[in-house]
PDB file of N, CA and C in Angstrom:
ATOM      1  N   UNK A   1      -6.444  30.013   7.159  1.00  0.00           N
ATOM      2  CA  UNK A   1      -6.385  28.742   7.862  1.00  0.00           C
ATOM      3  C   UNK A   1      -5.607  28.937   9.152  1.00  0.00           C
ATOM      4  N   UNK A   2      -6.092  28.448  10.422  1.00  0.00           N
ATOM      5  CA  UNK A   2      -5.623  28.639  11.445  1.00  0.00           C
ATOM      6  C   UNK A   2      -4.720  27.539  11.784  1.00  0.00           C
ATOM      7  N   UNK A   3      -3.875  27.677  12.478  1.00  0.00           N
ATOM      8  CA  UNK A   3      -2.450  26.737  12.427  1.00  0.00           C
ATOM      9  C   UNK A   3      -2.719  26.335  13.877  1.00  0.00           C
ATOM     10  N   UNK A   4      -2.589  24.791  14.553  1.00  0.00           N
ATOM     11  CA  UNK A   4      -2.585  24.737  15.863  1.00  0.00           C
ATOM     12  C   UNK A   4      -1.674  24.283  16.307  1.00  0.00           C
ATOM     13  N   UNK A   5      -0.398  24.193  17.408  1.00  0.00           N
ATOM     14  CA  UNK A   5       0.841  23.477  17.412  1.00  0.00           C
ATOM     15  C   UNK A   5      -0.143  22.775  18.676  1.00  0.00           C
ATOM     16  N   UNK A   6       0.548  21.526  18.784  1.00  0.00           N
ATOM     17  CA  UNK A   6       0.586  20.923  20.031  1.00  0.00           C
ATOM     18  C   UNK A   6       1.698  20.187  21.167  1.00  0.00           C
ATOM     19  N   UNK A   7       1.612  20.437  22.175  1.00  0.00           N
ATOM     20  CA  UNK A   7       2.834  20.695  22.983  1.00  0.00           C
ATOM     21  C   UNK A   7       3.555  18.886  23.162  1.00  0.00           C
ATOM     22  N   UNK A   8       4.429  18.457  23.300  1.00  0.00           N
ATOM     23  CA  UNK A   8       4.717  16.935  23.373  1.00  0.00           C
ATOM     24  C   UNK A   8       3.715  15.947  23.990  1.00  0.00           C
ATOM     25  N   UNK A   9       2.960  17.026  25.028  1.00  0.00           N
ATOM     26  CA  UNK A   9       2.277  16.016  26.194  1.00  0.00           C
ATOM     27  C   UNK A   9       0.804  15.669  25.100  1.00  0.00           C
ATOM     28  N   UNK A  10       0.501  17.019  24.205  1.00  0.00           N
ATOM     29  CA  UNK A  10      -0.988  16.268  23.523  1.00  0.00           C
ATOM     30  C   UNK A  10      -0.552  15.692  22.982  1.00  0.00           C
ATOM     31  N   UNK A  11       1.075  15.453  22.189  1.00  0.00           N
ATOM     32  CA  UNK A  11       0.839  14.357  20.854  1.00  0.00           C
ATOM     33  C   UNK A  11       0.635  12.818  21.825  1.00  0.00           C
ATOM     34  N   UNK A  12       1.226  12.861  23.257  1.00  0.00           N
ATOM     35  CA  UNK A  12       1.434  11.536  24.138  1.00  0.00           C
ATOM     36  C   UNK A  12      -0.210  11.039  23.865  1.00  0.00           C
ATOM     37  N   UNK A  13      -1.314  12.288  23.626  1.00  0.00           N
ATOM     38  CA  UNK A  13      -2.508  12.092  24.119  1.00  0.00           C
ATOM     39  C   UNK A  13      -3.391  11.492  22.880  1.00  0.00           C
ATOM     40  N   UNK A  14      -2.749  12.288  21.385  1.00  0.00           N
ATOM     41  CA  UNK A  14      -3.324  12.023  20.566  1.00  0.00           C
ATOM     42  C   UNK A  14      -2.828  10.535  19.834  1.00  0.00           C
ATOM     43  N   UNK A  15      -1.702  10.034  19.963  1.00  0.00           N
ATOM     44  CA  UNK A  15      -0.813   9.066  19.074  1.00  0.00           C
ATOM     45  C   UNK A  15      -1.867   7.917  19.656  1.00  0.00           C
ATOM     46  N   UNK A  16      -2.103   7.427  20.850  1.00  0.00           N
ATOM     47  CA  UNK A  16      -2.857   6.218  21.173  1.00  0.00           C
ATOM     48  C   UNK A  16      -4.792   6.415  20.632  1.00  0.00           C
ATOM     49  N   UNK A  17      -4.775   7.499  20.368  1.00  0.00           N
ATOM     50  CA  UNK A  17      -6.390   7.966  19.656  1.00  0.00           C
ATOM     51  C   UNK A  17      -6.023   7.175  18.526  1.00  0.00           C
ATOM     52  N   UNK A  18      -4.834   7.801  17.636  1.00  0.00           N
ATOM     53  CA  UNK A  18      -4.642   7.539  16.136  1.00  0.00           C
ATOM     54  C   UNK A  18      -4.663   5.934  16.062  1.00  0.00           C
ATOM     55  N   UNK A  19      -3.570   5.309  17.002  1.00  0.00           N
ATOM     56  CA  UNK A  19      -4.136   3.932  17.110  1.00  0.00           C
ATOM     57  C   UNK A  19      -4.594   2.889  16.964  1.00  0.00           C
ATOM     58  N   UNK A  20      -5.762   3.630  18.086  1.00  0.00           N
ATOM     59  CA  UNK A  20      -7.114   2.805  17.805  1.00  0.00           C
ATOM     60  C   UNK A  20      -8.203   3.082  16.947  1.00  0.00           C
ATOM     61  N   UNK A  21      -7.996   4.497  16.291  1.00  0.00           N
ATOM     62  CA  UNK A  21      -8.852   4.606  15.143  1.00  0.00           C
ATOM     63  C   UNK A  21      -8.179   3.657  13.944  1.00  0.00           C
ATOM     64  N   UNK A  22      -7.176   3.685  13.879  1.00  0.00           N
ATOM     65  CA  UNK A  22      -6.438   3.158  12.736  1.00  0.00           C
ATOM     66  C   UNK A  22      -5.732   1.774  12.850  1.00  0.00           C
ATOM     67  N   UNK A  23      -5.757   1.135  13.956  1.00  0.00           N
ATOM     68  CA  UNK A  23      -5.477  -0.156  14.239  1.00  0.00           C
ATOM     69  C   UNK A  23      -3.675   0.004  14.134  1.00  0.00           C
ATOM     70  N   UNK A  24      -2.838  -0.630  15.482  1.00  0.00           N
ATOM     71  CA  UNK A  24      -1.532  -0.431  14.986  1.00  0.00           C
ATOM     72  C   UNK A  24      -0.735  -1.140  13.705  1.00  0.00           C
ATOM     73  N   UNK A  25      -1.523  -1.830  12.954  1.00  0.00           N
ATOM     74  CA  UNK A  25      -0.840  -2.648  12.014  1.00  0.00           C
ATOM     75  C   UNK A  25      -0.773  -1.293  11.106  1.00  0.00           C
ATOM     76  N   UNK A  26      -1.803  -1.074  10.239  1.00  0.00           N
ATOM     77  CA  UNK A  26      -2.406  -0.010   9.663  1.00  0.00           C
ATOM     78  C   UNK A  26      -1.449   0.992   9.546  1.00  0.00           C
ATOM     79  N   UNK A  27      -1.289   1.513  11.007  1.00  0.00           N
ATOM     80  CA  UNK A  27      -0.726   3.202  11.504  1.00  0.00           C
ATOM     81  C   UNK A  27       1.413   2.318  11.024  1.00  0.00           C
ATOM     82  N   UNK A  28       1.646   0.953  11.121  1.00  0.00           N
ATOM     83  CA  UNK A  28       2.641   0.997  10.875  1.00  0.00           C
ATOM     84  C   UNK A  28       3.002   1.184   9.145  1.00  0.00           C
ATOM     85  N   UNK A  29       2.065   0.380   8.970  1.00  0.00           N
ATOM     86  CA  UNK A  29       2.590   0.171   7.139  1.00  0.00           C
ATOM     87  C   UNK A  29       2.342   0.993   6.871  1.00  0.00           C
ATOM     88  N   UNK A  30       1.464   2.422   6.633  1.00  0.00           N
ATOM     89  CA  UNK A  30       1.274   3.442   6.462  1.00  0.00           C
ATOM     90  C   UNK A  30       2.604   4.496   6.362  1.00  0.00           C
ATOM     91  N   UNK A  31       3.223   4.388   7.370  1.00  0.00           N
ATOM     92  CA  UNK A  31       4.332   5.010   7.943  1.00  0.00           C
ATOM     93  C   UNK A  31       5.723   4.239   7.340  1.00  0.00           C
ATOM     94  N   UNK A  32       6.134   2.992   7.336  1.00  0.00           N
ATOM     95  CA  UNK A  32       7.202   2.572   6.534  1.00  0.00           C
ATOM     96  C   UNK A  32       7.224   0.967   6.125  1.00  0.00           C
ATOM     97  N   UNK A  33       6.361   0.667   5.371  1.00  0.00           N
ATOM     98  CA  UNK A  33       6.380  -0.828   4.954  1.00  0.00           C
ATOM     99  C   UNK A  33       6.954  -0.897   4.615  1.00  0.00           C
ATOM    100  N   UNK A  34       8.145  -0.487   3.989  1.00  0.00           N
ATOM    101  CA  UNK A  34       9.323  -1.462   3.587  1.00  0.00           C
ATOM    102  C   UNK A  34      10.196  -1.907   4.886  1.00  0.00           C
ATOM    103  N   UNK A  35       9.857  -1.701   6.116  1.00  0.00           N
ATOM    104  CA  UNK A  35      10.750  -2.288   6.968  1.00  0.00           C
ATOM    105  C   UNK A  35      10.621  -3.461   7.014  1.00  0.00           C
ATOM    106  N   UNK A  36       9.050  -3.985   6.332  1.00  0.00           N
ATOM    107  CA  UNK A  36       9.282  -5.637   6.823  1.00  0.00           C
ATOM    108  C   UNK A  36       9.805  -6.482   5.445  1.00  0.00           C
ATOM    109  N   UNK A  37      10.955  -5.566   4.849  1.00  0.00           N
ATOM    110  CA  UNK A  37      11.686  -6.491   3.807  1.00  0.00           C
ATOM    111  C   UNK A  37      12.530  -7.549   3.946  1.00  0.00           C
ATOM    112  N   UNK A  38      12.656  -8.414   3.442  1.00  0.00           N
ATOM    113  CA  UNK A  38      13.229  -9.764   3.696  1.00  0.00           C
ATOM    114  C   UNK A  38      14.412 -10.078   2.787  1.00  0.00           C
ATOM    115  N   UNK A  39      15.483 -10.398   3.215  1.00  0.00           N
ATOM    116  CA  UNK A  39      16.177 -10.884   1.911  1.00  0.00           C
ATOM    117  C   UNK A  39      16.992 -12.151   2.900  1.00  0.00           C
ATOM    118  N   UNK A  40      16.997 -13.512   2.101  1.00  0.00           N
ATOM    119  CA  UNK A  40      17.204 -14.688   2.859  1.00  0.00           C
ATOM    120  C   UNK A  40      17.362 -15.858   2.004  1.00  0.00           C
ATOM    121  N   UNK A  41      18.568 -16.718   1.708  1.00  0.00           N
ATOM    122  CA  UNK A  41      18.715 -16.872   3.187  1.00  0.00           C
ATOM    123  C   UNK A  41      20.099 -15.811   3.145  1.00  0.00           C
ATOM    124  N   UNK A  42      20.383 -15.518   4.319  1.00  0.00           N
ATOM    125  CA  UNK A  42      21.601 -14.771   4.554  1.00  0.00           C
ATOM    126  C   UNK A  42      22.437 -14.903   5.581  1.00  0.00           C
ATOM    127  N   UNK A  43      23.941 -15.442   5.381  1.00  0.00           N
ATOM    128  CA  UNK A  43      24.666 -15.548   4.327  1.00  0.00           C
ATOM    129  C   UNK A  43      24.361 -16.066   3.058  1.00  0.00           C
ATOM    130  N   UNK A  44      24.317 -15.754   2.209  1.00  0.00           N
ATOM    131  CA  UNK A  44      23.449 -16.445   0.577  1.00  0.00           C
ATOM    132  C   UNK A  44      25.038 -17.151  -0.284  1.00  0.00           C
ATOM    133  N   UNK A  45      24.784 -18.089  -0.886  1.00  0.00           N
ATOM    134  CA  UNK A  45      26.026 -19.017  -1.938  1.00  0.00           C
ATOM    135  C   UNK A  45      25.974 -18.932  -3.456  1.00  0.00           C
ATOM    136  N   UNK A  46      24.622 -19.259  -3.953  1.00  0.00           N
ATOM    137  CA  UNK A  46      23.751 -19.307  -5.027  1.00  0.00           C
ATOM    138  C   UNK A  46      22.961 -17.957  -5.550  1.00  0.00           C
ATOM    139  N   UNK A  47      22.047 -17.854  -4.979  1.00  0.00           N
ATOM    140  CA  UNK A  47      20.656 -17.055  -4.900  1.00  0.00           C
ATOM    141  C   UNK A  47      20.291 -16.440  -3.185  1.00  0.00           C
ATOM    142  N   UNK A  48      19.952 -15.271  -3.702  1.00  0.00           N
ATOM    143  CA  UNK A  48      18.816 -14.869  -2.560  1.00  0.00           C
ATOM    144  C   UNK A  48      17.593 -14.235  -3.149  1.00  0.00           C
ATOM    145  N   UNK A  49      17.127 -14.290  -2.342  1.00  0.00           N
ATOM    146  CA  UNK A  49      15.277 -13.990  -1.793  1.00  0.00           C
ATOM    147  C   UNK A  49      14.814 -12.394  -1.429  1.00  0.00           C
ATOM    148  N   UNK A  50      14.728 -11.546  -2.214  1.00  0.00           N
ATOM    149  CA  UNK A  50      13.896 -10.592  -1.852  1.00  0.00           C
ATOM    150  C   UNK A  50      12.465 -10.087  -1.978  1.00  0.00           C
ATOM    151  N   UNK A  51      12.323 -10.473  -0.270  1.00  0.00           N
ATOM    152  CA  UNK A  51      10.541 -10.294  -0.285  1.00  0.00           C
ATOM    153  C   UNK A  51      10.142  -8.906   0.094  1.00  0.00           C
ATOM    154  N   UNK A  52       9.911  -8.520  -0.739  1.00  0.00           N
ATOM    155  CA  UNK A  52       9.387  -6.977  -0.899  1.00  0.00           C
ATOM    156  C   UNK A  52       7.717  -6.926  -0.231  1.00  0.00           C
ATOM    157  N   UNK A  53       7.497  -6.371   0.536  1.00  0.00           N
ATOM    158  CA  UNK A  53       6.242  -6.110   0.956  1.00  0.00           C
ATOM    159  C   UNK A  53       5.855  -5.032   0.382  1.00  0.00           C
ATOM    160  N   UNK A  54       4.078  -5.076   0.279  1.00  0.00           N
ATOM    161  CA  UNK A  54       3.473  -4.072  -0.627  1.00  0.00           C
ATOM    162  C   UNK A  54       3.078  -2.768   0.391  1.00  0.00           C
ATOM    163  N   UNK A  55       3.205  -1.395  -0.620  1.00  0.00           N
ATOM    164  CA  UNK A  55       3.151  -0.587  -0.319  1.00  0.00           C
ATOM    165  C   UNK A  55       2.156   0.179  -0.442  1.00  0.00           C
ATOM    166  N   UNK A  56       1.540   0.604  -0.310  1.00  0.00           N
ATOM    167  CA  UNK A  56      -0.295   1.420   0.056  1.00  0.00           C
ATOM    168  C   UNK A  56       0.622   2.493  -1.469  1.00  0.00           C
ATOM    169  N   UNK A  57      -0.268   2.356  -2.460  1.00  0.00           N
ATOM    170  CA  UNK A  57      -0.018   2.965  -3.663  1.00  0.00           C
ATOM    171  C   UNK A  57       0.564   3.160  -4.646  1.00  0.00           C
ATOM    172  N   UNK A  58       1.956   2.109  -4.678  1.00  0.00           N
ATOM    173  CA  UNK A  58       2.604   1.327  -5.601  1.00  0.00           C
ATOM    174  C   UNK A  58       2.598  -0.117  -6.245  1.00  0.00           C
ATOM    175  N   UNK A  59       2.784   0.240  -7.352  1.00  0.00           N
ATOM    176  CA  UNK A  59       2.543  -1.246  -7.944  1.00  0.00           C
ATOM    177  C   UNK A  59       3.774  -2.226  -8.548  1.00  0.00           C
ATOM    178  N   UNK A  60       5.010  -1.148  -8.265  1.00  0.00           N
ATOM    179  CA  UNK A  60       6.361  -1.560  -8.697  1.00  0.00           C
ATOM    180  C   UNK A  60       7.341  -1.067  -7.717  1.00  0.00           C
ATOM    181  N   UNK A  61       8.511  -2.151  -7.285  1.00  0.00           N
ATOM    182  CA  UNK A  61       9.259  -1.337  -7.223  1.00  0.00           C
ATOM    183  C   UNK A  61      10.677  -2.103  -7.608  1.00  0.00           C
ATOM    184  N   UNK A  62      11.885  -1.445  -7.404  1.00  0.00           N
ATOM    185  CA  UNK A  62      13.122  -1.736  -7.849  1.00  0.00           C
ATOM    186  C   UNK A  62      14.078  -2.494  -7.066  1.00  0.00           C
ATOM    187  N   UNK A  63      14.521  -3.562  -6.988  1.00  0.00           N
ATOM    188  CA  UNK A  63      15.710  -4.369  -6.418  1.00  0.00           C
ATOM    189  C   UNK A  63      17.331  -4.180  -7.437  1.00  0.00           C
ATOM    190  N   UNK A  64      18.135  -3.587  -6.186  1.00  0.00           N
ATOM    191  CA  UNK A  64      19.244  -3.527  -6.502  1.00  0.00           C
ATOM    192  C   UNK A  64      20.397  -4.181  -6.149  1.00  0.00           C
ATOM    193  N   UNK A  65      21.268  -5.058  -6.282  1.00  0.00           N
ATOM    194  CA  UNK A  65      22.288  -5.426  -5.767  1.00  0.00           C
ATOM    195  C   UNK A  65      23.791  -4.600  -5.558  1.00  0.00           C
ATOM    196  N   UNK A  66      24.155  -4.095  -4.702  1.00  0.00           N
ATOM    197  CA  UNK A  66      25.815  -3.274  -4.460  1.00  0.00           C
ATOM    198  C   UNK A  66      26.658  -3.774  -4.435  1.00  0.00           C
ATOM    199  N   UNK A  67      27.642  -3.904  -4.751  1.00  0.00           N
ATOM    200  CA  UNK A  67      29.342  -4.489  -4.652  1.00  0.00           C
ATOM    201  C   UNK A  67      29.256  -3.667  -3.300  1.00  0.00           C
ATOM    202  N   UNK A  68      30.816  -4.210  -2.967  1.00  0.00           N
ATOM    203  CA  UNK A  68      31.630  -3.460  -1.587  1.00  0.00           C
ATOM    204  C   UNK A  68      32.024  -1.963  -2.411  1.00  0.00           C
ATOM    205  N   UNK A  69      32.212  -1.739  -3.761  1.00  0.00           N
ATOM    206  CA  UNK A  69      33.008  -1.086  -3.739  1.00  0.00           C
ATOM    207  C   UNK A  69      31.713   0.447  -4.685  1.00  0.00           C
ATOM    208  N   UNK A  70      30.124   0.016  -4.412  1.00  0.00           N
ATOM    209  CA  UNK A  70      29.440   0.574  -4.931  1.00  0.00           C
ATOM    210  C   UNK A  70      28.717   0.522  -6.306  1.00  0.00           C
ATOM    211  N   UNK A  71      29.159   0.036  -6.575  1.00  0.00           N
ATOM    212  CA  UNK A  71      28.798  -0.726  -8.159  1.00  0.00           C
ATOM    213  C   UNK A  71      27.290  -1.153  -8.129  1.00  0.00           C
ATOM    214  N   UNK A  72      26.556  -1.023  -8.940  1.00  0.00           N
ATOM    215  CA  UNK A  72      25.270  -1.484  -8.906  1.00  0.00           C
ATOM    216  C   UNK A  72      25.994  -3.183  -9.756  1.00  0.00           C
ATOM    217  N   UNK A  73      25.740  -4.085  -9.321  1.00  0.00           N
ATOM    218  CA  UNK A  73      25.965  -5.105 -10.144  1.00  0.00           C
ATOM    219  C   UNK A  73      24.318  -6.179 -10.719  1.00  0.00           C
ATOM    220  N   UNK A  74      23.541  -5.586  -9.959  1.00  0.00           N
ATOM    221  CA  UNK A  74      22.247  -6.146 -10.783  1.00  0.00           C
ATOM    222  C   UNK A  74      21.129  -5.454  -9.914  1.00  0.00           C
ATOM    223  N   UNK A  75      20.080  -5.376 -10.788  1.00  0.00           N
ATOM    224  CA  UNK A  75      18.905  -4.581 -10.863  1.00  0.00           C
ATOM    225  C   UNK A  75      17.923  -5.559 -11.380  1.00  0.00           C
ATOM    226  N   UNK A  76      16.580  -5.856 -10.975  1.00  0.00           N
ATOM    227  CA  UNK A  76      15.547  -5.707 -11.306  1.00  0.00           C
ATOM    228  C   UNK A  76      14.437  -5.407 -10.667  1.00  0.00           C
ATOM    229  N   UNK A  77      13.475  -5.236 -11.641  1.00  0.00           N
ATOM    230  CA  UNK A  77      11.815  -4.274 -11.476  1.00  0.00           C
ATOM    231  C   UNK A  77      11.431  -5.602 -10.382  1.00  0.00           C
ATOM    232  N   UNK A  78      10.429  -5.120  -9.917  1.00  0.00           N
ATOM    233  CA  UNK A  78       9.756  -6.559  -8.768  1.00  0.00           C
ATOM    234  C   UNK A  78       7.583  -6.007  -9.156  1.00  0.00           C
ATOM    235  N   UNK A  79       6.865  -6.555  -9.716  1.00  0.00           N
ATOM    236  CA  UNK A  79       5.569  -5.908  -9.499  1.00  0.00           C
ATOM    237  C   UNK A  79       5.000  -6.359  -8.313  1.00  0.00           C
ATOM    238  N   UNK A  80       3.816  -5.392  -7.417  1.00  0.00           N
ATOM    239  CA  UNK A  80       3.836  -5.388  -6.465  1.00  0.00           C
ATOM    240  C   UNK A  80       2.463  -6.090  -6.193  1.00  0.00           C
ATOM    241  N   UNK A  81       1.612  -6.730  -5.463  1.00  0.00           N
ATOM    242  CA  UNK A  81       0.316  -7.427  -5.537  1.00  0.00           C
ATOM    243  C   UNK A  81       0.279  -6.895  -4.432  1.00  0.00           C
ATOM    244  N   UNK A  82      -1.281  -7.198  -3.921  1.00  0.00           N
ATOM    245  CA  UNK A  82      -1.887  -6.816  -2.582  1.00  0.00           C
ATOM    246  C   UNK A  82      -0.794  -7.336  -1.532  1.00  0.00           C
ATOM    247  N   UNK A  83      -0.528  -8.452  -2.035  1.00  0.00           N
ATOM    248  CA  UNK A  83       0.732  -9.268  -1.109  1.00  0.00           C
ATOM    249  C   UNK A  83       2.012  -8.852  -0.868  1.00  0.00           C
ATOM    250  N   UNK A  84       2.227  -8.244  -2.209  1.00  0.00           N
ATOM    251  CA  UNK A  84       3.981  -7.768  -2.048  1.00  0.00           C
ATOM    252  C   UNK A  84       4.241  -7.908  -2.966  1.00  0.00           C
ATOM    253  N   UNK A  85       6.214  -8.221  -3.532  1.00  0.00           N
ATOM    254  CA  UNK A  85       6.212  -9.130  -4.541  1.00  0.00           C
ATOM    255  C   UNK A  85       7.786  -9.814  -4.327  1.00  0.00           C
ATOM    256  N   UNK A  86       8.369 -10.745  -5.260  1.00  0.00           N
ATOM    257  CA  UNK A  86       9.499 -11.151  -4.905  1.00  0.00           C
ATOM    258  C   UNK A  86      10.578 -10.888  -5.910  1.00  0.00           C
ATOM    259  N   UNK A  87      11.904 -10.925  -5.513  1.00  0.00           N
ATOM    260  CA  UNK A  87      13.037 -11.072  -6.681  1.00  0.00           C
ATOM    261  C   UNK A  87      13.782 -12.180  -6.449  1.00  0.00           C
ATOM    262  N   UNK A  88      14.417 -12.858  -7.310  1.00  0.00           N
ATOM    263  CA  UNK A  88      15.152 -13.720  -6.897  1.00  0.00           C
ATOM    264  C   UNK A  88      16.753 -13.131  -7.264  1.00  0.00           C
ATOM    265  N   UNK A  89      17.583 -12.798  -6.863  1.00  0.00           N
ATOM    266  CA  UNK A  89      19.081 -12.046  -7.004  1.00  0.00           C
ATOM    267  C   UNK A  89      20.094 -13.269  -7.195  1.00  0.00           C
ATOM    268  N   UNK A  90      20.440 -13.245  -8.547  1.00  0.00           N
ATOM    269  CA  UNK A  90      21.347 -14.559  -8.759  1.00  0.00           C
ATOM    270  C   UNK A  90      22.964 -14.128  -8.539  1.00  0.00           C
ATOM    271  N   UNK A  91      23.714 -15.111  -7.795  1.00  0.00           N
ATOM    272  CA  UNK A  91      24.891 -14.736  -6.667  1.00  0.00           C
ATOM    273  C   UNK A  91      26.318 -15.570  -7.091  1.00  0.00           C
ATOM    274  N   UNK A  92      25.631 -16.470  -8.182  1.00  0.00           N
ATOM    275  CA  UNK A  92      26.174 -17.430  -8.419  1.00  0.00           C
ATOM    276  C   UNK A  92      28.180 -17.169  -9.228  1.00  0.00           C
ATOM    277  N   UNK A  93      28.953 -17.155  -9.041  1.00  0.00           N
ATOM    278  CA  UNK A  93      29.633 -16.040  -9.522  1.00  0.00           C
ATOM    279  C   UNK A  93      30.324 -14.950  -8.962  1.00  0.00           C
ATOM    280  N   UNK A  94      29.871 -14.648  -8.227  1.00  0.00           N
ATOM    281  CA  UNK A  94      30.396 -13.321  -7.352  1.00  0.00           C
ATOM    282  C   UNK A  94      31.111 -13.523  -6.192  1.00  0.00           C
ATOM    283  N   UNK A  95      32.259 -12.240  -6.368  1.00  0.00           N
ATOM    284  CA  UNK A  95      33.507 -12.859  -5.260  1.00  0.00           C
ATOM    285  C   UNK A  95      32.213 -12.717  -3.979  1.00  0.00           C
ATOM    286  N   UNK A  96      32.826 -13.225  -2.977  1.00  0.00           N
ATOM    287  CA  UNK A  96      32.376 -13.139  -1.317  1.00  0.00           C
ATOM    288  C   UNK A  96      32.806 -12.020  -0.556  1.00  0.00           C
ATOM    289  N   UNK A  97      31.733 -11.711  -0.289  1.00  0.00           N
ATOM    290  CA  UNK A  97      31.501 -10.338   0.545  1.00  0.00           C
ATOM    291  C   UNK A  97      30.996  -9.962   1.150  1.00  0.00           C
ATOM    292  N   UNK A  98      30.653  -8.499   1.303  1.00  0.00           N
ATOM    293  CA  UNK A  98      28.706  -8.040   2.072  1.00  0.00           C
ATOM    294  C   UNK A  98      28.889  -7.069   0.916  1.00  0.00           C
ATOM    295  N   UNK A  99      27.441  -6.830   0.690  1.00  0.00           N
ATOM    296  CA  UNK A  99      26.613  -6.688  -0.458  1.00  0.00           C
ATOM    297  C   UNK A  99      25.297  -5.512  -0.102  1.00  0.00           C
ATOM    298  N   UNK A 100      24.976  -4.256  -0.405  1.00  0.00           N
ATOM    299  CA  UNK A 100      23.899  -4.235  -0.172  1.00  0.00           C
ATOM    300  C   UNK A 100      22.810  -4.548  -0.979  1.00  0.00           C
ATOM    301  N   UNK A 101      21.806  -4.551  -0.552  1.00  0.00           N
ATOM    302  CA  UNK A 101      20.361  -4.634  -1.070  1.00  0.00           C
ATOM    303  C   UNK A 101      19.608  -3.624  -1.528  1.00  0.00           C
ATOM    304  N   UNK A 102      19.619  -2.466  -2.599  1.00  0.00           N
ATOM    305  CA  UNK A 102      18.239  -1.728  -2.344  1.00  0.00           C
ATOM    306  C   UNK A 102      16.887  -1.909  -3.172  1.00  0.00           C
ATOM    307  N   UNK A 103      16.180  -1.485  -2.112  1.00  0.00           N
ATOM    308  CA  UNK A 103      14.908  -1.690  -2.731  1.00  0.00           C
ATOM    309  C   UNK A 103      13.941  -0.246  -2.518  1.00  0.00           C
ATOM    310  N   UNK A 104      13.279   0.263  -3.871  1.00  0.00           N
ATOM    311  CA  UNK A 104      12.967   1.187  -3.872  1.00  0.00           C
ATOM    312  C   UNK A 104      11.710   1.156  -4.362  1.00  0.00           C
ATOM    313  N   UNK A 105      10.376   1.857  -3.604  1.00  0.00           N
ATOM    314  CA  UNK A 105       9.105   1.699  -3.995  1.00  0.00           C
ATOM    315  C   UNK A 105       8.573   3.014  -3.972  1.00  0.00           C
ATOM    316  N   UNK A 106       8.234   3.593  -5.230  1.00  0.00           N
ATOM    317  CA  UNK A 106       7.512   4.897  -4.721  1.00  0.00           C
ATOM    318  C   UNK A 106       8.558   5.965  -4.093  1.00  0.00           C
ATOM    319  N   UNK A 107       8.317   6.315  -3.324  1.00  0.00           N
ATOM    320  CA  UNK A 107       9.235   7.759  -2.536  1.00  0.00           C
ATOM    321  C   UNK A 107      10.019   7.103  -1.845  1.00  0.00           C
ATOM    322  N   UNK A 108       9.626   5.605  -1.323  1.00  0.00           N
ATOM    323  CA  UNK A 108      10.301   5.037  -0.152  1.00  0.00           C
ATOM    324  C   UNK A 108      11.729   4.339  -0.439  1.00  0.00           C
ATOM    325  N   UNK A 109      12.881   4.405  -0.147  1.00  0.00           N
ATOM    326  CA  UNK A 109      13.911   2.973  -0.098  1.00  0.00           C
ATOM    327  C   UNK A 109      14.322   2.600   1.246  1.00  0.00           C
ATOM    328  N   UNK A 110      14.686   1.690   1.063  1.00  0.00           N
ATOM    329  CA  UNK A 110      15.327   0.811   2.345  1.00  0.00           C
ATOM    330  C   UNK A 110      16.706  -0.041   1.870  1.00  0.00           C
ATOM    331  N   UNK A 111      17.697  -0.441   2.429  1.00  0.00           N
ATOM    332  CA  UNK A 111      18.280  -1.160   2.237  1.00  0.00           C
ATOM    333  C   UNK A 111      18.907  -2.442   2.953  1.00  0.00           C
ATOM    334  N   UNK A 112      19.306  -3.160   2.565  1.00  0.00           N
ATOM    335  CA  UNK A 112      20.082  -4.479   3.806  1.00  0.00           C
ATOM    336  C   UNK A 112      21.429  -4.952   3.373  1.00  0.00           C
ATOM    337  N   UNK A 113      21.986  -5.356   4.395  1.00  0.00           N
ATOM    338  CA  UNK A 113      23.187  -5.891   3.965  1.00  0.00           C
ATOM    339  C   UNK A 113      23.089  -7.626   4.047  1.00  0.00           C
ATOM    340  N   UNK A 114      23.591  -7.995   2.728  1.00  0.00           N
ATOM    341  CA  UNK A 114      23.445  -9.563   2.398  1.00  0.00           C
ATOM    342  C   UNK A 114      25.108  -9.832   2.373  1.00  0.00           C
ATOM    343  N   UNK A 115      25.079 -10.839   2.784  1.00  0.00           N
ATOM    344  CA  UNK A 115      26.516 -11.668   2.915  1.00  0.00           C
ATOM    345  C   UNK A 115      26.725 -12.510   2.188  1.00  0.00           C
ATOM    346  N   UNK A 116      27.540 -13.016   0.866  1.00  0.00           N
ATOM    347  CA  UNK A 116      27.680 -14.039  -0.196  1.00  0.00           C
ATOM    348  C   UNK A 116      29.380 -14.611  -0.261  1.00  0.00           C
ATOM    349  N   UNK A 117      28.947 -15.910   0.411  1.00  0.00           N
ATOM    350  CA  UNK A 117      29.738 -16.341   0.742  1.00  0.00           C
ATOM    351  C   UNK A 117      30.334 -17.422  -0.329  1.00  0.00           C
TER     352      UNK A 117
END
């Protein structure tokens, strides 16, 4: 198999090909749909909202809640639909802080920082 490198200026040439063969929505979620994760409202009192967007070949993935001090303090599974899917993270209870979020689908995680005030 022959190996071809290409110099910065073809990828300038090829990335707008890929594109429009692939439409930029496409070429993004492909590359990292979990960026358009949501968790809201934030600062949160009660409850928050994690809207997990779906991922091209998973059908599950994992919501985690962090203390400041690393602690997983709650976990659950989320299933995933053509749409996405949601968790609801109950807050009710917990000193006030920032908090992270992770969410893990497949190979991919992402995380956010939630504020519970």
């Amino acid at each position: 198999m022959k190996s071809v490198l290409l110099s910065p200026r073809m990828g300038l040439l090829v990335a707008p090909l890929l594109l429009e063969l692939l439409g930029p929505t496409a070429c993004a979620q492909e590359l990292a749909p979990l960026t358009d994760l949501g968790v809201y409202p934030n600062p949160a009192h009660i409850r928050a909202t994690v809207q997990v967007p779906a991922v091209p070949g998973t059908t599950r993935a994992m919501v985690t809640l962090i203390d400041a001090q690393g602690k997983e303090v709650f976990t659950q599974p989320v299933s995933l639909l053509e749409t996405g899917g949601k968790a609801e993270v109950p807050l009710l209870g917990r000193p006030a802080g920032l908090y992270r979020v992770l969410v893990q689908a497949g190979d991919q995680r992402i995380s956010r920082t939630l504020k519970v005030e």
